[in-house]
N, C-alpha and C. Protein backbone atom coordinates (compact mmCIF):
# COMPACT_ATOMS: atom_id res chain seq x y z
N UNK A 1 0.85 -1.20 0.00
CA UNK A 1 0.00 0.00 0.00
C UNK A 1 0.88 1.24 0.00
N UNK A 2 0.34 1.95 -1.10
CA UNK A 2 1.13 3.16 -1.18
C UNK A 2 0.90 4.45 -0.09
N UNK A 3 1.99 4.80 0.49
CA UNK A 3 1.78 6.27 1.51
C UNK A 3 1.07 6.85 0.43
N UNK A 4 0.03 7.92 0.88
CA UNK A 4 -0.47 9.49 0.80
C UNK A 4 -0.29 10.32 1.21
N UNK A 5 -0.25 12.03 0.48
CA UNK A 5 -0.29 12.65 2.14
C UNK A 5 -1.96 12.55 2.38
N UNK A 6 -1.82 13.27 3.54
CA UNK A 6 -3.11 13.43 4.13
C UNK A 6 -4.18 14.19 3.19
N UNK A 7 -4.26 15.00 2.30
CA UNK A 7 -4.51 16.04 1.42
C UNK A 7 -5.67 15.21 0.66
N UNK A 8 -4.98 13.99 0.38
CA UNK A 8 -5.85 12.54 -0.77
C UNK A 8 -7.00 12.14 0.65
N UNK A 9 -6.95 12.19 1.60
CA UNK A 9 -8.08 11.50 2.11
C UNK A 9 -9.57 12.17 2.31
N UNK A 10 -10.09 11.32 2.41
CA UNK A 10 -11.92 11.52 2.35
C UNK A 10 -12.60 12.20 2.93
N UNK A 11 -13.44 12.83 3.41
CA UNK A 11 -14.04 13.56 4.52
C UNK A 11 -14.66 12.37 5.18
N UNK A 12 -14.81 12.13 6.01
CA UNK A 12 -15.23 11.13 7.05
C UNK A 12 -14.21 10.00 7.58
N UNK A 13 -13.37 9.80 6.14
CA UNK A 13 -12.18 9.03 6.84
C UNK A 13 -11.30 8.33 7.90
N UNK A 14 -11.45 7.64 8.25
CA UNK A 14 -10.43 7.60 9.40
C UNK A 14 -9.04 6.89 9.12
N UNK A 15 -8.21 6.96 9.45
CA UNK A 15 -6.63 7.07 8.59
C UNK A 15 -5.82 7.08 9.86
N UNK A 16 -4.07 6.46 9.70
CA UNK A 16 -3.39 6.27 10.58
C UNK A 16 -2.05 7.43 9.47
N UNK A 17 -1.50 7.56 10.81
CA UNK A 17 -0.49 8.41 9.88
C UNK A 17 0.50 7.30 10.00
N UNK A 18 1.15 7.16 9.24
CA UNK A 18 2.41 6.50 8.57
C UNK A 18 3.91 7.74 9.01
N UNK A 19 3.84 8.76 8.29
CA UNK A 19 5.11 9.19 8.45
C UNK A 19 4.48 10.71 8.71
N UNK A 20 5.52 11.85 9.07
CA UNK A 20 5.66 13.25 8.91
C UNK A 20 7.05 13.42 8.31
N UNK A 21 6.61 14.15 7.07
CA UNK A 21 8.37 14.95 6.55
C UNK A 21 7.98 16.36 7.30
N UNK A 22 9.30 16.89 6.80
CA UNK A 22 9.28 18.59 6.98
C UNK A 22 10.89 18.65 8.30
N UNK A 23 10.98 19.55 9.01
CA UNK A 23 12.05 19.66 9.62
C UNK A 23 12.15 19.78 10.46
N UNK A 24 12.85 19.65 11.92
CA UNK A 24 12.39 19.03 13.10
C UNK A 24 11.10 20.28 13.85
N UNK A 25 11.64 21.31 13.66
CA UNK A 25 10.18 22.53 14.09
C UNK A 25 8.93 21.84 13.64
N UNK A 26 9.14 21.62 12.46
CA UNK A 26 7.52 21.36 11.86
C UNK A 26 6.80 20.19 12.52
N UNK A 27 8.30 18.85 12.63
CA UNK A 27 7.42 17.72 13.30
C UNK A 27 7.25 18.05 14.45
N UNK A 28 8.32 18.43 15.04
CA UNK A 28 7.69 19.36 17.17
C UNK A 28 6.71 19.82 16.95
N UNK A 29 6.29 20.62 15.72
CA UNK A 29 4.74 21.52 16.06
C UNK A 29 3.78 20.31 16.06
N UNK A 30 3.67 19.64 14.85
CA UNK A 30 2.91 18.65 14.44
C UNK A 30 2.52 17.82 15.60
N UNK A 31 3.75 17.29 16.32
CA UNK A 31 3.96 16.06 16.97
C UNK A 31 2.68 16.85 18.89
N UNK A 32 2.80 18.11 18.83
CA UNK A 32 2.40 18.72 20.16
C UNK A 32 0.66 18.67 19.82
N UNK A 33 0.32 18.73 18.58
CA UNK A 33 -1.35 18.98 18.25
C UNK A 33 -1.67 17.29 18.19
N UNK A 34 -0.50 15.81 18.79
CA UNK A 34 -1.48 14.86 18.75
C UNK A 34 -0.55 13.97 16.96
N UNK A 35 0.04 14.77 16.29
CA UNK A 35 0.24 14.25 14.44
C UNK A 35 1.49 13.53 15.17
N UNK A 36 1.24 11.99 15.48
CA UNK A 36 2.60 11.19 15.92
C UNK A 36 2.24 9.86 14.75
N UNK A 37 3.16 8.97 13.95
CA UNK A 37 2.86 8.10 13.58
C UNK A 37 2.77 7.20 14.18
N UNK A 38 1.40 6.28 13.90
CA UNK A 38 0.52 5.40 14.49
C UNK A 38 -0.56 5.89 15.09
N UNK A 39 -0.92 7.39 15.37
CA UNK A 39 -2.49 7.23 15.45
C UNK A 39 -3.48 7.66 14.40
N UNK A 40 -4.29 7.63 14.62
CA UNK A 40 -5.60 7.19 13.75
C UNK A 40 -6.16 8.64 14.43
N UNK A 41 -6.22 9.35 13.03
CA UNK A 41 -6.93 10.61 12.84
C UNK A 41 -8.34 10.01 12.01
N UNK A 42 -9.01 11.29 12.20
CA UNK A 42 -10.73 11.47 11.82
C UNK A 42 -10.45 13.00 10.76
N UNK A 43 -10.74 12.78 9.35
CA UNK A 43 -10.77 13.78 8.46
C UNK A 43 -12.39 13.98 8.75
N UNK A 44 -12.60 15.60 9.28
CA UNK A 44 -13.83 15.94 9.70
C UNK A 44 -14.13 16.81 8.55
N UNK A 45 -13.98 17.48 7.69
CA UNK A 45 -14.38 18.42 6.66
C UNK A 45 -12.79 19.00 5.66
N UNK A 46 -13.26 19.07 5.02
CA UNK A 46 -12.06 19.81 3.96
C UNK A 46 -12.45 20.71 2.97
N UNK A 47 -11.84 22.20 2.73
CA UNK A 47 -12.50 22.69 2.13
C UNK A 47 -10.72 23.90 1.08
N UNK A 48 -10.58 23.43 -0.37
CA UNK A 48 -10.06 24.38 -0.78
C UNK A 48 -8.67 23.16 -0.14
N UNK A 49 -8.41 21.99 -0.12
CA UNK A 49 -7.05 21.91 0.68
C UNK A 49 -6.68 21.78 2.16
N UNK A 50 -7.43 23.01 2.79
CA UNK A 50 -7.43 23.04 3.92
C UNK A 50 -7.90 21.71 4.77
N UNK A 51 -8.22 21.16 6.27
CA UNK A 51 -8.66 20.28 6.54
C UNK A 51 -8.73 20.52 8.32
N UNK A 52 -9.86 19.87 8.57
CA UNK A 52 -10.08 19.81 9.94
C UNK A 52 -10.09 18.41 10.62
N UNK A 53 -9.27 18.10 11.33
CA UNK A 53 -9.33 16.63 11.46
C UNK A 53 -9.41 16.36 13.35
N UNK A 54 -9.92 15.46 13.74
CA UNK A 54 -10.02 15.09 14.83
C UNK A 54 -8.94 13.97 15.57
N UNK A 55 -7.82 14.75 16.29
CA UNK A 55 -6.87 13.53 16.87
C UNK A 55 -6.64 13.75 18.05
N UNK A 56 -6.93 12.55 18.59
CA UNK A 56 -6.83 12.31 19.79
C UNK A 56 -7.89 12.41 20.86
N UNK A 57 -9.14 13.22 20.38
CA UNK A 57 -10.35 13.50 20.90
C UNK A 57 -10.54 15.15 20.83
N UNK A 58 -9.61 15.80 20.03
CA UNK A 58 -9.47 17.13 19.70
C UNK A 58 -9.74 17.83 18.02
N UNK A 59 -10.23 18.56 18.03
CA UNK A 59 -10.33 18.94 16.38
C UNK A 59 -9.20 20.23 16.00
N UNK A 60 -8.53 19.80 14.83
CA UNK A 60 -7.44 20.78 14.60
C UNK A 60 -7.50 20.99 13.06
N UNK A 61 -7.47 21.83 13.29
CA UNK A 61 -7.30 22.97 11.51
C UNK A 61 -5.54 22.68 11.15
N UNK A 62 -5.87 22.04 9.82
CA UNK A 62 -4.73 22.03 9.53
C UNK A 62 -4.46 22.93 7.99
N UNK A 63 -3.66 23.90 7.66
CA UNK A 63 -3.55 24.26 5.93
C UNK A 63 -2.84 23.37 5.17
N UNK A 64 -3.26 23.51 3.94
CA UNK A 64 -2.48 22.34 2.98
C UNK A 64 -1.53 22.35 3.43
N UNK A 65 -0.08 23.19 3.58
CA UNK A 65 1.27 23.03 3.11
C UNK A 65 1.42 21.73 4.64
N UNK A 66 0.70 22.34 5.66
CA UNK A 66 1.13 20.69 6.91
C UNK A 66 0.24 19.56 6.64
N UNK A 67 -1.00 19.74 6.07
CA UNK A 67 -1.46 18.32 5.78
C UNK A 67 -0.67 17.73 4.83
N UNK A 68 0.54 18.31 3.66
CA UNK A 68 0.89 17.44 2.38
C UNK A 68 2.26 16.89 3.09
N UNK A 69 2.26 17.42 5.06
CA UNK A 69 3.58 16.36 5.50
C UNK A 69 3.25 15.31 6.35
N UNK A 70 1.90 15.35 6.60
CA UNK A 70 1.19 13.86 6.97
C UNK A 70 1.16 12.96 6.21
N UNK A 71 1.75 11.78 5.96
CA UNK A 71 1.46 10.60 5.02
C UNK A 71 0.58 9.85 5.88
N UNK A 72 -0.46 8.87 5.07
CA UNK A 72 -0.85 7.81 5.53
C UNK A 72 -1.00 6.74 4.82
């Protein structure tokens, strides 16, 4: 099974992250809102790229350029 980023998934989705690229700031930011590989996010709406997803029991706005460093 091929990685995605996060960007390709569905609205209702539920999805495990596989990896984060980007550079260690980005994964520290990422990694503090809950975006660790191995859990299982909830794609709650997407609109334009953008995306709102539910991890961990929290809902977080994410903009394209950090959802396209979520793979799943």
């Amino acid at each position: 099974q091929h990685m995605m980023p996060l960007t390709m998934a569905r609205t209702g989705e539920k999805v495990i992250i596989r990896k984060i690229s980007g550079n260690d700031d980005i994964r520290r930011h990422l990694a503090t809102l809950g975006f660790v590989v191995d859990t299982m996010i909830l794609v709650v709406s997407q609109m334009a790229g953008n995306l709102i997803v539910e991890v961990k029991g929290s809902r977080v706005a994410l903009d394209k350029s950090m959802a396209r460093r979520i793979f799943i």
